[in-house]
C-alpha atoms as a PDB file:
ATOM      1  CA  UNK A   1      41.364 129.914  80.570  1.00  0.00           C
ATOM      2  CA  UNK A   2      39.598 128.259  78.048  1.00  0.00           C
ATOM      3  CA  UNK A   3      40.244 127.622  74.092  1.00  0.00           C
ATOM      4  CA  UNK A   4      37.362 129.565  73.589  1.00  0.00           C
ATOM      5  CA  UNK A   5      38.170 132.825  75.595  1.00  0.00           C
ATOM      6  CA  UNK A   6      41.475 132.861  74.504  1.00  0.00           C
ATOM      7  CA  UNK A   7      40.864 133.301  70.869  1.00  0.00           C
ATOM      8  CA  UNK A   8      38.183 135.699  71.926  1.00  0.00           C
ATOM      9  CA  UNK A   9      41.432 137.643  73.553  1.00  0.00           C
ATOM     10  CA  UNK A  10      43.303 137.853  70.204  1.00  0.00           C
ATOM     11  CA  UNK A  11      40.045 138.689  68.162  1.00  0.00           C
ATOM     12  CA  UNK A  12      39.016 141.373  70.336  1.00  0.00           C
ATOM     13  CA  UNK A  13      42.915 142.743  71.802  1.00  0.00           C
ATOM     14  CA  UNK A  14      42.640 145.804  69.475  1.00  0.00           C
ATOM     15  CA  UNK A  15      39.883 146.770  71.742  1.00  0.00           C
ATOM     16  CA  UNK A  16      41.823 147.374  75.157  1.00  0.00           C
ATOM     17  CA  UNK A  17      43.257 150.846  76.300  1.00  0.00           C
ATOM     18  CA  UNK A  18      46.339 148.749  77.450  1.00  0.00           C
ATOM     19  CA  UNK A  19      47.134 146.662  74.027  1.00  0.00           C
ATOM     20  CA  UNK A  20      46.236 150.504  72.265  1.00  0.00           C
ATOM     21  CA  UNK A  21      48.657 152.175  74.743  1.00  0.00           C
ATOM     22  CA  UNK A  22      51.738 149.001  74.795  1.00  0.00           C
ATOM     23  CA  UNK A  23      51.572 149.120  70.848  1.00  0.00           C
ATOM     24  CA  UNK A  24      51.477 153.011  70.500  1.00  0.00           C
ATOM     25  CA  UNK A  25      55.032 152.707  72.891  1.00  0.00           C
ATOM     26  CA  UNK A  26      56.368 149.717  71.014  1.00  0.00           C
ATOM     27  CA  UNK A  27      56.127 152.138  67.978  1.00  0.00           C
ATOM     28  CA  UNK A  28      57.822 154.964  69.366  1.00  0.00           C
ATOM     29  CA  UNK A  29      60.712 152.784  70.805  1.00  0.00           C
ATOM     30  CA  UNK A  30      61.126 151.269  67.186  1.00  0.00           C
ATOM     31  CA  UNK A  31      60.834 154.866  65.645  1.00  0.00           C
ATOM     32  CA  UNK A  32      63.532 155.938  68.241  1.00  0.00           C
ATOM     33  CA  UNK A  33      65.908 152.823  68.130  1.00  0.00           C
ATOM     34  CA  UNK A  34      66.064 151.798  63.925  1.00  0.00           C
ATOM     35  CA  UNK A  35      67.270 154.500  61.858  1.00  0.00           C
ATOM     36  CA  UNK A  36      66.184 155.501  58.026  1.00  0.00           C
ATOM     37  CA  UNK A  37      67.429 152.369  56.473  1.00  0.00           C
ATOM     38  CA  UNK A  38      65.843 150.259  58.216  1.00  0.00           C
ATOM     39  CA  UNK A  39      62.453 152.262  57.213  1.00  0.00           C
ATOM     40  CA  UNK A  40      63.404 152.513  53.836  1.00  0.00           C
ATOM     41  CA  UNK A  41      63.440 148.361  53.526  1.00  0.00           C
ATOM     42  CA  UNK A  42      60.183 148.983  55.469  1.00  0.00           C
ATOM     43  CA  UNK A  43      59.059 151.054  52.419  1.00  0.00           C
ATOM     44  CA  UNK A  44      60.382 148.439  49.788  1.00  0.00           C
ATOM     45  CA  UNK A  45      58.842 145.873  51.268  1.00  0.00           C
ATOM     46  CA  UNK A  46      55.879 147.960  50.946  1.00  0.00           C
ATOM     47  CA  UNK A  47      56.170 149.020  47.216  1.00  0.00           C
ATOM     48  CA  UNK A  48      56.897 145.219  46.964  1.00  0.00           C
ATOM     49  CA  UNK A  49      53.956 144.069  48.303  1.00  0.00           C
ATOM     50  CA  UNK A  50      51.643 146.460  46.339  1.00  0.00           C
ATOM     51  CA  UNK A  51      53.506 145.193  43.272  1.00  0.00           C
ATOM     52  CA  UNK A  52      52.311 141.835  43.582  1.00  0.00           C
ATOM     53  CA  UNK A  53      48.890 143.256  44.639  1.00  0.00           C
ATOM     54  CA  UNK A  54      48.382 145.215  41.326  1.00  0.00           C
ATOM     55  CA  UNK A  55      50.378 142.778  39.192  1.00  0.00           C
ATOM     56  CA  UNK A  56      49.283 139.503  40.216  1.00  0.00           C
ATOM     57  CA  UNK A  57      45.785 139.831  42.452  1.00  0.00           C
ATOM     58  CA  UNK A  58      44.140 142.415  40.400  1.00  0.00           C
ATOM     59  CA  UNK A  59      46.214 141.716  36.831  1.00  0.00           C
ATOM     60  CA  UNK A  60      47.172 145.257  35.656  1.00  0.00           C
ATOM     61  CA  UNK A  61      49.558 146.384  33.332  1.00  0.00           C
ATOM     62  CA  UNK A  62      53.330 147.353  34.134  1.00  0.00           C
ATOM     63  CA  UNK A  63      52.291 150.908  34.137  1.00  0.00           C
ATOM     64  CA  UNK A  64      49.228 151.308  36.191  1.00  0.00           C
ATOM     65  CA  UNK A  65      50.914 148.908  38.698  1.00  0.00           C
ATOM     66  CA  UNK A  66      53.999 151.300  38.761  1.00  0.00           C
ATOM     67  CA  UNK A  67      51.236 154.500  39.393  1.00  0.00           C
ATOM     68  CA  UNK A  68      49.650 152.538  41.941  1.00  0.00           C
ATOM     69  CA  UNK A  69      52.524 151.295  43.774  1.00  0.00           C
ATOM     70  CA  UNK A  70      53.851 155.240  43.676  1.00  0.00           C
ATOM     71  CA  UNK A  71      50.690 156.356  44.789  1.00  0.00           C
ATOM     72  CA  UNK A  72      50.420 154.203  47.528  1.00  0.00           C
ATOM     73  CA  UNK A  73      53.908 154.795  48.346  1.00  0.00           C
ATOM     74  CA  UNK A  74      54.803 158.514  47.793  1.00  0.00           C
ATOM     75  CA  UNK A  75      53.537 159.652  51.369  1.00  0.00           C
ATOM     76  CA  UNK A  76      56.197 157.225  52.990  1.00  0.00           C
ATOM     77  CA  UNK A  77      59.130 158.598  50.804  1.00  0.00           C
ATOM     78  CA  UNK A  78      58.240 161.948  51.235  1.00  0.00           C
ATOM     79  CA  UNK A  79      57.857 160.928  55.365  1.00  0.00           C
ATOM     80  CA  UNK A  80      61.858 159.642  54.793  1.00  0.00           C
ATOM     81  CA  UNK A  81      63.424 162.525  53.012  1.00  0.00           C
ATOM     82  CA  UNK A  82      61.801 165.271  55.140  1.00  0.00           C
ATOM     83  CA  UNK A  83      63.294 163.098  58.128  1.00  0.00           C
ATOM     84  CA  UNK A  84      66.380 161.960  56.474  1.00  0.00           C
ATOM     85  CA  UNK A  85      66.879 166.149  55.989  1.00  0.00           C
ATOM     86  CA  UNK A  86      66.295 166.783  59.413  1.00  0.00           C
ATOM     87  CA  UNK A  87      68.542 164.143  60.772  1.00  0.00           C
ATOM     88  CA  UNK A  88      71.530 165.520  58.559  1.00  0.00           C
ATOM     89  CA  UNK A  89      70.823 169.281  59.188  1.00  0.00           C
ATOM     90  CA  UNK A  90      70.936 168.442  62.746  1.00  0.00           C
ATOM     91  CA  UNK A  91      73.410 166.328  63.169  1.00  0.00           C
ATOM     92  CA  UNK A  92      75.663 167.327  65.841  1.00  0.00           C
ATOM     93  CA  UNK A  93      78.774 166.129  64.425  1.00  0.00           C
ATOM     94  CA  UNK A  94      78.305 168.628  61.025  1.00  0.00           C
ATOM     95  CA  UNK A  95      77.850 171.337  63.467  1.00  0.00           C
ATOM     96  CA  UNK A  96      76.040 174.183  61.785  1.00  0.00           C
ATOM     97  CA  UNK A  97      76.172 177.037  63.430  1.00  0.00           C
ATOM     98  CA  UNK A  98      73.373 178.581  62.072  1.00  0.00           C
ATOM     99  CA  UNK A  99      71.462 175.674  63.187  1.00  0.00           C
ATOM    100  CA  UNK A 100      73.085 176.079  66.982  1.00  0.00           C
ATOM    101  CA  UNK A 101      72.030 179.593  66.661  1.00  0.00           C
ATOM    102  CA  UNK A 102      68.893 179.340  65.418  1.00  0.00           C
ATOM    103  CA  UNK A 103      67.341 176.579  67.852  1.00  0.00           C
ATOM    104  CA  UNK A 104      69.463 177.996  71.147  1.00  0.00           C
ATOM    105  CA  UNK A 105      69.917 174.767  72.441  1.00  0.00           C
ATOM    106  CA  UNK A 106      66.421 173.125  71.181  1.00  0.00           C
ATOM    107  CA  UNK A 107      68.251 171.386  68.590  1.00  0.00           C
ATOM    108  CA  UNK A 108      68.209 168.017  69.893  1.00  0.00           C
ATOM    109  CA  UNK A 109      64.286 168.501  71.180  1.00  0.00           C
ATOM    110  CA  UNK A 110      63.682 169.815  66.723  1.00  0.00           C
ATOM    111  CA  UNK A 111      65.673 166.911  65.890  1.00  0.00           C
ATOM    112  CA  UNK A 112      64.400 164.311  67.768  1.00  0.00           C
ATOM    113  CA  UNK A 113      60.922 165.074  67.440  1.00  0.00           C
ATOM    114  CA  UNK A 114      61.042 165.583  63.720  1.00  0.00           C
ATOM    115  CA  UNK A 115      62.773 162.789  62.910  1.00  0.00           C
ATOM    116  CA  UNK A 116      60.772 160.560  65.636  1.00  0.00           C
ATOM    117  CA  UNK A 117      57.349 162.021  63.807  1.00  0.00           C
ATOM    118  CA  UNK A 118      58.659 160.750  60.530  1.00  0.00           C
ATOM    119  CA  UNK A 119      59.717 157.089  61.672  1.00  0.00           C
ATOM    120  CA  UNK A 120      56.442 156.872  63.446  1.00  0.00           C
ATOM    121  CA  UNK A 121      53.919 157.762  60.500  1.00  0.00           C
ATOM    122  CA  UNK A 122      56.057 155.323  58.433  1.00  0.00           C
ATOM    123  CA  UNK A 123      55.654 152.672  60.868  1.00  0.00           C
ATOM    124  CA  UNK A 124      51.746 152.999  61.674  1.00  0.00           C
ATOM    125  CA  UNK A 125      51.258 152.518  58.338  1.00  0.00           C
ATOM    126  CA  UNK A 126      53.220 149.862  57.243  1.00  0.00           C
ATOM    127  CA  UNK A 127      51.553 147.945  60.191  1.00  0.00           C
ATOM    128  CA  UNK A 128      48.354 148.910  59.432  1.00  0.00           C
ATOM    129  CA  UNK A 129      48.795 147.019  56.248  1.00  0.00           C
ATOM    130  CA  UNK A 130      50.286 143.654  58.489  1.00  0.00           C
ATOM    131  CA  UNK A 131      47.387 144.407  60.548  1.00  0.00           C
ATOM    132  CA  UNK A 132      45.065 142.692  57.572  1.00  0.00           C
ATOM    133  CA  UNK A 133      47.135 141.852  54.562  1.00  0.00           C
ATOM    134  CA  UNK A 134      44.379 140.179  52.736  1.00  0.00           C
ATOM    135  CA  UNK A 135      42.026 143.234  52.738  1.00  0.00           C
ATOM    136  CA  UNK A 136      45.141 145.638  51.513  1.00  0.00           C
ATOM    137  CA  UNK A 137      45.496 142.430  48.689  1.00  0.00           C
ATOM    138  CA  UNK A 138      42.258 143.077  47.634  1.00  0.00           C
ATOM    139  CA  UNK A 139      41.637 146.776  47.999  1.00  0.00           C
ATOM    140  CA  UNK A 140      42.965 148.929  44.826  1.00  0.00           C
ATOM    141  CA  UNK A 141      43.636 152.905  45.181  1.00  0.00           C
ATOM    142  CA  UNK A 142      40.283 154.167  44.204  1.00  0.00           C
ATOM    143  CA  UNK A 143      41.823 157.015  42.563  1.00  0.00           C
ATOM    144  CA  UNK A 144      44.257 155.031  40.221  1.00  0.00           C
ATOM    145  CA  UNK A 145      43.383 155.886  36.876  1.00  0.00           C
ATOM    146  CA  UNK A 146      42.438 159.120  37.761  1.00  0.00           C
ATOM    147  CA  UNK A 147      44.771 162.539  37.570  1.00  0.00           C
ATOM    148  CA  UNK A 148      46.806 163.104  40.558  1.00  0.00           C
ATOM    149  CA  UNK A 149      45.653 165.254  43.197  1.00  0.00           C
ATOM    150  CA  UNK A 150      47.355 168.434  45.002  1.00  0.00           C
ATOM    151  CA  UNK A 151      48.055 165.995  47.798  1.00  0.00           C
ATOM    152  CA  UNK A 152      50.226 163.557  45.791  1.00  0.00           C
ATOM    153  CA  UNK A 153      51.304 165.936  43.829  1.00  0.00           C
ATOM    154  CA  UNK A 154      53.060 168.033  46.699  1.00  0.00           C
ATOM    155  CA  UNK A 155      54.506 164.776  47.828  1.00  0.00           C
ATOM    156  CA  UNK A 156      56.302 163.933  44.575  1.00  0.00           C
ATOM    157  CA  UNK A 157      57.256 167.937  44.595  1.00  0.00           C
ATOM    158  CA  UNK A 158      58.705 167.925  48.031  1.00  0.00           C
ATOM    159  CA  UNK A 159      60.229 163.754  47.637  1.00  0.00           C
ATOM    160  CA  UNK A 160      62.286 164.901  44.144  1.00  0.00           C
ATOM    161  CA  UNK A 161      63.213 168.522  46.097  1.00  0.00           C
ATOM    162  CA  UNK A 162      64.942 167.087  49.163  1.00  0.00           C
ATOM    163  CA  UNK A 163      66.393 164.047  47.318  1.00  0.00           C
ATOM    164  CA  UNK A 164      68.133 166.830  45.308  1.00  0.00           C
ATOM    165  CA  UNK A 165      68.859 168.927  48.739  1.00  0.00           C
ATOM    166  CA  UNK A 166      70.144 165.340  50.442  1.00  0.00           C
ATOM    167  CA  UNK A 167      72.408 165.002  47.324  1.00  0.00           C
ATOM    168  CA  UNK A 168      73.547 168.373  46.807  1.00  0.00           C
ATOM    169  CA  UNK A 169      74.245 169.428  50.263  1.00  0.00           C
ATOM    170  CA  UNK A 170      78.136 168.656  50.228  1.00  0.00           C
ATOM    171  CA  UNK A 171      78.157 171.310  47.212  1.00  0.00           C
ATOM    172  CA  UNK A 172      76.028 173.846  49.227  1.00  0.00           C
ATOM    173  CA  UNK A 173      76.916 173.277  52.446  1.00  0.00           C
ATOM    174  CA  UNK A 174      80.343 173.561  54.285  1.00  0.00           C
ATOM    175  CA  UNK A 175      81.208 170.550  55.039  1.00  0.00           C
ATOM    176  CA  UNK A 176      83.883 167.751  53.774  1.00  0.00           C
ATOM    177  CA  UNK A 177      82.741 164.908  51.422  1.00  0.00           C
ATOM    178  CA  UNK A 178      83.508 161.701  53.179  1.00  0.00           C
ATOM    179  CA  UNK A 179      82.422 163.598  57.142  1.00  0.00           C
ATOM    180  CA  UNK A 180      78.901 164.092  54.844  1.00  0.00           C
ATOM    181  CA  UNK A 181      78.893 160.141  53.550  1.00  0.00           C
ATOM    182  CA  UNK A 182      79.710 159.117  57.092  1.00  0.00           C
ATOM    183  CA  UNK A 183      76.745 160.589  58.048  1.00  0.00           C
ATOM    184  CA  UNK A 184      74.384 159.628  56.004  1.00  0.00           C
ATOM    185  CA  UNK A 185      75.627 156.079  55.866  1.00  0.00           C
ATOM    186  CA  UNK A 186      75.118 156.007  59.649  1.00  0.00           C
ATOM    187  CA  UNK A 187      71.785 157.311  59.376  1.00  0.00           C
ATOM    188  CA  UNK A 188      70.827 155.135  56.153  1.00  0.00           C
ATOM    189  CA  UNK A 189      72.892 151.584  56.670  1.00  0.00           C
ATOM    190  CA  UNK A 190      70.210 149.217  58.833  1.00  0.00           C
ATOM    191  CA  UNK A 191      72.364 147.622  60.890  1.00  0.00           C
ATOM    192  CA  UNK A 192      73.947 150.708  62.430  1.00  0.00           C
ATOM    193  CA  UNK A 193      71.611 150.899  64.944  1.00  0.00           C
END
């Protein structure tokens, strides 16, 4: 193969079914394997990226980079609570039995699939972003001096409501304090894959 129709490979690889289909299963095995921590650095890498962006490329103040680093990051940590919930409601080891009678057995399918969903949005878009760096450096959220929207809003809503649940739950739930933190360190700590 030549020079030349090599680097016409990598220019046009986003083009063919099998690079689409090999990335799309990459994702899911990365989604499946890593667990919330390890998206979580994913999404402060992100907020720190977008801090530079609004601080340093486009030279905004402290506060309107804060509101546009939130507002470019409040799907993501929405994404991670609502899977972060899931993963501890479902856990096997708490065993609810509500939960065990509730799903009849389709626990692990709920579990997996929610939590899976969750990983995977995170993901696309934080390689989306890799995908051209330089264009997210230069593009600003159009909407970032505006008032927030319904959308953003209900993120920030349902991000503050199960950070409260995640904390609360060894008040409101029956189970012991350190079987809770074991838990959720497993799920949060990166390197416990």
């Amino acid at each position: 193969m030549s020079r030349a129709a090599i680097y016409g490979l990598i220019a046009d690889h986003d083009d063919i079914p099998a690079f689409r289909a090999g990335f799309f299963v990459l994702s899911l095995l990365c989604a499946a394997l890593l667990n919330f921590g390890a998206f979580a650095l994913l999404i402060l890498a992100h907020m720190a990226l977008d801090t530079v962006k609004y601080r340093d490329v486009h030279g905004y103040s402290w506060g309107v980079t804060v509101r546009g680093v939130v507002r470019e990051s409040i799907q993501d940590m929405a994404l991670l609570a609502i899977g972060l919930c899931m993963a501890m409601l479902l856990d096997p080891s708490l065993n609810f039995e509500y939960v065990a009678v509730t799903f009849h057995g389709k626990a692990v399918l709920v579990r997996a699939g929610s939590i899976l969903f969750t990983k995977f949005i995170v993901l696309q878009r934080f390689t989306a972003i890799l995908a051209d760096p330089a264009a997210h450096m230069q593009s600003t959220n159009a909407a970032l001096r505006q008032k927030w929207y319904f959308g953003e809003q209900s993120f920030v809503v349902l991000f503050f409501v199960l950070t409260a649940v995640l904390l609360l739950a060894p008040l409101l739930l029956p189970i012991s304090d350190a079987l809770y933190r074991h838990v959720l360190l497993q799920q949060m700590v990166p390197w416990k894959v």
